[in-house]
N, C-alpha and C. Protein backbone atom coordinates (compact mmCIF):
# COMPACT_ATOMS: atom_id res chain seq x y z
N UNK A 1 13.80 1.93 -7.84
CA UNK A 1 12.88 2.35 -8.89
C UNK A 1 11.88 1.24 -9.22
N UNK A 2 12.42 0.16 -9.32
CA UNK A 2 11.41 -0.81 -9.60
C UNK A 2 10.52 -0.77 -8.60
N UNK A 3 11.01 -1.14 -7.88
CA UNK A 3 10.06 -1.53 -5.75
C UNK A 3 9.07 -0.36 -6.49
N UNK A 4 9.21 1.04 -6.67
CA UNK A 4 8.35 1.68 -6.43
C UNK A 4 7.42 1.84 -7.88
N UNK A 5 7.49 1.29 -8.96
CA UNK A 5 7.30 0.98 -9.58
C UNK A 5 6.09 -0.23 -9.13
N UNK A 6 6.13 -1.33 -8.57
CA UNK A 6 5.81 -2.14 -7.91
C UNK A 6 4.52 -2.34 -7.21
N UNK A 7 5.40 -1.12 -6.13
CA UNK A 7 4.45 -0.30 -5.07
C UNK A 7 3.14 0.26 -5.73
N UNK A 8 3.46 1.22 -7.02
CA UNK A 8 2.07 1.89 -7.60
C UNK A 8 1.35 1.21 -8.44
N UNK A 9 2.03 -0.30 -8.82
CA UNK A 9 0.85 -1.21 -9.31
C UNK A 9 -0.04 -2.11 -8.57
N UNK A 10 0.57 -2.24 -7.58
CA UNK A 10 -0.29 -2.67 -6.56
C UNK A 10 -1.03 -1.94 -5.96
N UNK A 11 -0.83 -0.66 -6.28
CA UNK A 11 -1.70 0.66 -5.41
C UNK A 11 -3.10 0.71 -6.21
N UNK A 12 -2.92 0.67 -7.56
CA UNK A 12 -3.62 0.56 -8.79
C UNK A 12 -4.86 -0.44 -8.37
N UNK A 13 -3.92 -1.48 -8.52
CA UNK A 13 -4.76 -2.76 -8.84
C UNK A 13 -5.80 -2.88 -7.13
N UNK A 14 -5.56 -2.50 -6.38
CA UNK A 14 -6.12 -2.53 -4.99
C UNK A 14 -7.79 -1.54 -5.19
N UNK A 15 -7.30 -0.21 -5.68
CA UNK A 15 -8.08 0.32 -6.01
C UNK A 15 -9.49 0.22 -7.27
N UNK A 16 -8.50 -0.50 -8.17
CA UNK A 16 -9.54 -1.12 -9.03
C UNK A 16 -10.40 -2.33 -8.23
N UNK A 17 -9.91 -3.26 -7.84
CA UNK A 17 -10.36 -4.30 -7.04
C UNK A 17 -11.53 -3.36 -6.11
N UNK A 18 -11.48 -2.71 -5.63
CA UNK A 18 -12.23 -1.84 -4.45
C UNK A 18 -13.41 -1.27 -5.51
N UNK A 19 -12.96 -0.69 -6.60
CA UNK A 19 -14.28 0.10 -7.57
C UNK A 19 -15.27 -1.20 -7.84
N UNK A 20 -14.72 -2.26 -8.48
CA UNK A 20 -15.18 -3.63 -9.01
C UNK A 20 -16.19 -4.15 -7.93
N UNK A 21 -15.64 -4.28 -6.76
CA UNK A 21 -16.38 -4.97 -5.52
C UNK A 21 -18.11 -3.76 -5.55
N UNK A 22 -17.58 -2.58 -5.50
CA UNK A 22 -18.58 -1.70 -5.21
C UNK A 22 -19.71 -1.36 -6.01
N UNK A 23 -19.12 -2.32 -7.82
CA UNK A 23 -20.56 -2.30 -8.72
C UNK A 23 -20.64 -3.89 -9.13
N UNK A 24 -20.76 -4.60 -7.87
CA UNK A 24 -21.21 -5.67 -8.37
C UNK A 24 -22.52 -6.20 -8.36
N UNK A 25 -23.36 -5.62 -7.98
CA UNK A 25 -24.42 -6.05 -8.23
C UNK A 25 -24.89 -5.16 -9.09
N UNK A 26 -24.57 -4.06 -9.26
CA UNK A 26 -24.63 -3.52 -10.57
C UNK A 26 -24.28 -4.27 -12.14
N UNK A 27 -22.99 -4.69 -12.21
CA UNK A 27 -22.50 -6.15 -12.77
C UNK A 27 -23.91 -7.34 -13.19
N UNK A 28 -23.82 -7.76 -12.05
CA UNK A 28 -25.43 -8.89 -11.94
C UNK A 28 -26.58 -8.41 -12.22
N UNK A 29 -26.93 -7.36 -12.14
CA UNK A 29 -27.99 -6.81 -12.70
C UNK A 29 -28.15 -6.74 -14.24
N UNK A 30 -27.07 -6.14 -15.06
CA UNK A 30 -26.74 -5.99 -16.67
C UNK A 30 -25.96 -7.41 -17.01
N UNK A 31 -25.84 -8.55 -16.57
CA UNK A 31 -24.51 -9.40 -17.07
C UNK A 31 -25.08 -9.90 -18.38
N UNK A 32 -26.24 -9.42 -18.88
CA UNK A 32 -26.57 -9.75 -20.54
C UNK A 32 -25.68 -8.94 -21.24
N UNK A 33 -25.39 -6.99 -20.57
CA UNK A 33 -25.35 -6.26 -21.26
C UNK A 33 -23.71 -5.62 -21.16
N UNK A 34 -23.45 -6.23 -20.62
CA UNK A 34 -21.94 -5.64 -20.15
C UNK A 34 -20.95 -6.19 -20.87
N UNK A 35 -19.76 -5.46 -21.02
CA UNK A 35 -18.64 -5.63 -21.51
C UNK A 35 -17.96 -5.38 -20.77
N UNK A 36 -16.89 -6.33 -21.28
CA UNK A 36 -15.07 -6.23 -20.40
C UNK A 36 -15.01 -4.37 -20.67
N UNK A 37 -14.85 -4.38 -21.60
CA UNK A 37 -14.31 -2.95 -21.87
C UNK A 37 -15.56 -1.77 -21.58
N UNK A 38 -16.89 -1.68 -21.07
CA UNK A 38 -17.42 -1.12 -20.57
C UNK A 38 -17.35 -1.03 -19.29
N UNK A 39 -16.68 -1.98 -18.73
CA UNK A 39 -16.48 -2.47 -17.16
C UNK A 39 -15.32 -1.52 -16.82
N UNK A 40 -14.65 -1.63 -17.78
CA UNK A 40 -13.32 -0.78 -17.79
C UNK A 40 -13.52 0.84 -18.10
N UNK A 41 -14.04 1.24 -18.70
CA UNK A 41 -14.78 2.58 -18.62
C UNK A 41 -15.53 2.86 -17.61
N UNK A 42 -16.53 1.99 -16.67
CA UNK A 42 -16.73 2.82 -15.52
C UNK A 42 -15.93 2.92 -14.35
N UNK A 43 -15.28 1.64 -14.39
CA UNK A 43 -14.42 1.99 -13.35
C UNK A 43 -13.26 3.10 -13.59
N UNK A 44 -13.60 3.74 -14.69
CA UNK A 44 -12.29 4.72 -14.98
C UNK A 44 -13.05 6.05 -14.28
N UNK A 45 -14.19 6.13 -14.92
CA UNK A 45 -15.39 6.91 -14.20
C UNK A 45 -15.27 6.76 -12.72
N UNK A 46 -15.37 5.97 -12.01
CA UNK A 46 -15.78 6.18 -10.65
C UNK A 46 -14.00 6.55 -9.85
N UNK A 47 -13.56 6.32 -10.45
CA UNK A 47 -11.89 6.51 -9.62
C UNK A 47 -11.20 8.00 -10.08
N UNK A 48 -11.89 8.32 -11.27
CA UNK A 48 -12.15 9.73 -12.06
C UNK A 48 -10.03 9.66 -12.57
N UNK A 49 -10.08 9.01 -13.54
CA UNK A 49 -9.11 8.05 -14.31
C UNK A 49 -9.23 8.81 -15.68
N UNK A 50 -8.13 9.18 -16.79
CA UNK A 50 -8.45 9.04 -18.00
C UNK A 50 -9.30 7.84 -18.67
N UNK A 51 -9.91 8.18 -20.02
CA UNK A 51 -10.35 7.64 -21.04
C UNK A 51 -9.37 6.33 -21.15
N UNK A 52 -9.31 5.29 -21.61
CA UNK A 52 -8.65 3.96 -21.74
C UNK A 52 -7.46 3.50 -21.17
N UNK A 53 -7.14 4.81 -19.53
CA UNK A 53 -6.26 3.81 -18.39
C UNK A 53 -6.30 2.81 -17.94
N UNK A 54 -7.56 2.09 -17.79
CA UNK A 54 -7.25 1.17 -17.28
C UNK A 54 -7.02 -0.19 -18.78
N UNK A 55 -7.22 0.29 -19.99
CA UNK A 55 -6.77 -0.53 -20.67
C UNK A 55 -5.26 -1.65 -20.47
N UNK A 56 -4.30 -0.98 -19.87
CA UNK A 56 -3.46 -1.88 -19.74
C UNK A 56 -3.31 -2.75 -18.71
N UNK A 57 -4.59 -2.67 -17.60
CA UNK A 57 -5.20 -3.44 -16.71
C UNK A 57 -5.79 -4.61 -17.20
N UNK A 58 -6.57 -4.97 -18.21
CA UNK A 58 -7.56 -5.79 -18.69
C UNK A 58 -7.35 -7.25 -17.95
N UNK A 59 -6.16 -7.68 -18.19
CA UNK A 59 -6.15 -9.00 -17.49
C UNK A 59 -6.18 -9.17 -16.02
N UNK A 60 -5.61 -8.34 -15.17
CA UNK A 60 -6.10 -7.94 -14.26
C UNK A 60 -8.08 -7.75 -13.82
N UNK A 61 -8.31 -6.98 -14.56
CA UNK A 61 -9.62 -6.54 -14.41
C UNK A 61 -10.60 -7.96 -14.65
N UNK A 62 -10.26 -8.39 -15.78
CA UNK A 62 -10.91 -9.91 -16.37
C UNK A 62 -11.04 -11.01 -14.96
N UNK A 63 -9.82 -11.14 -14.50
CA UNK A 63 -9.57 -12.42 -13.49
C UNK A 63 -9.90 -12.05 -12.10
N UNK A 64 -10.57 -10.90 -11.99
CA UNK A 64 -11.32 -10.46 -10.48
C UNK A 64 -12.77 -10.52 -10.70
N UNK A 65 -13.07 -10.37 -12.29
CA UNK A 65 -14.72 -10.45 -12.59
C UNK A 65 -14.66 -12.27 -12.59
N UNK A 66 -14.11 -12.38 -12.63
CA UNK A 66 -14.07 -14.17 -12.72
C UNK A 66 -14.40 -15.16 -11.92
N UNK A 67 -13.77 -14.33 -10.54
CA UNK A 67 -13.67 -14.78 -9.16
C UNK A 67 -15.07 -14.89 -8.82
């Protein structure tokens, strides 16, 4: 249960990583205007995700915009 547990956060986080890569110059274009948590709303948008799923991502999401 865990392993697979595991398995679908890494499935997660791969996929977010993949949305992130694909609006980054989108990113660089707005970086006056953007927010963590707007960042997190489109990528909920483009993976077609509930409203504040990826909220329990954030630190995740934070330390790949970082990179």
């Amino acid at each position: 249960m865990a392993k697979e547990v595991n398995e679908e956060k890494q499935g997660i986080e791969v996929k977010i990583e993949e949305a992130l890569r694909s609006r980054i110059q989108h990113f660089k274009e707005n970086a006056d205007s953007f927010t963590l948590e707007r960042v997190r709303r489109l990528i909920e948008e483009d993976l077609e995700l509930e409203k504040y799923a990826l909220d329990v991502h954030k630190r995740f999401i934070k330390q790949i915009l970082e990179k």
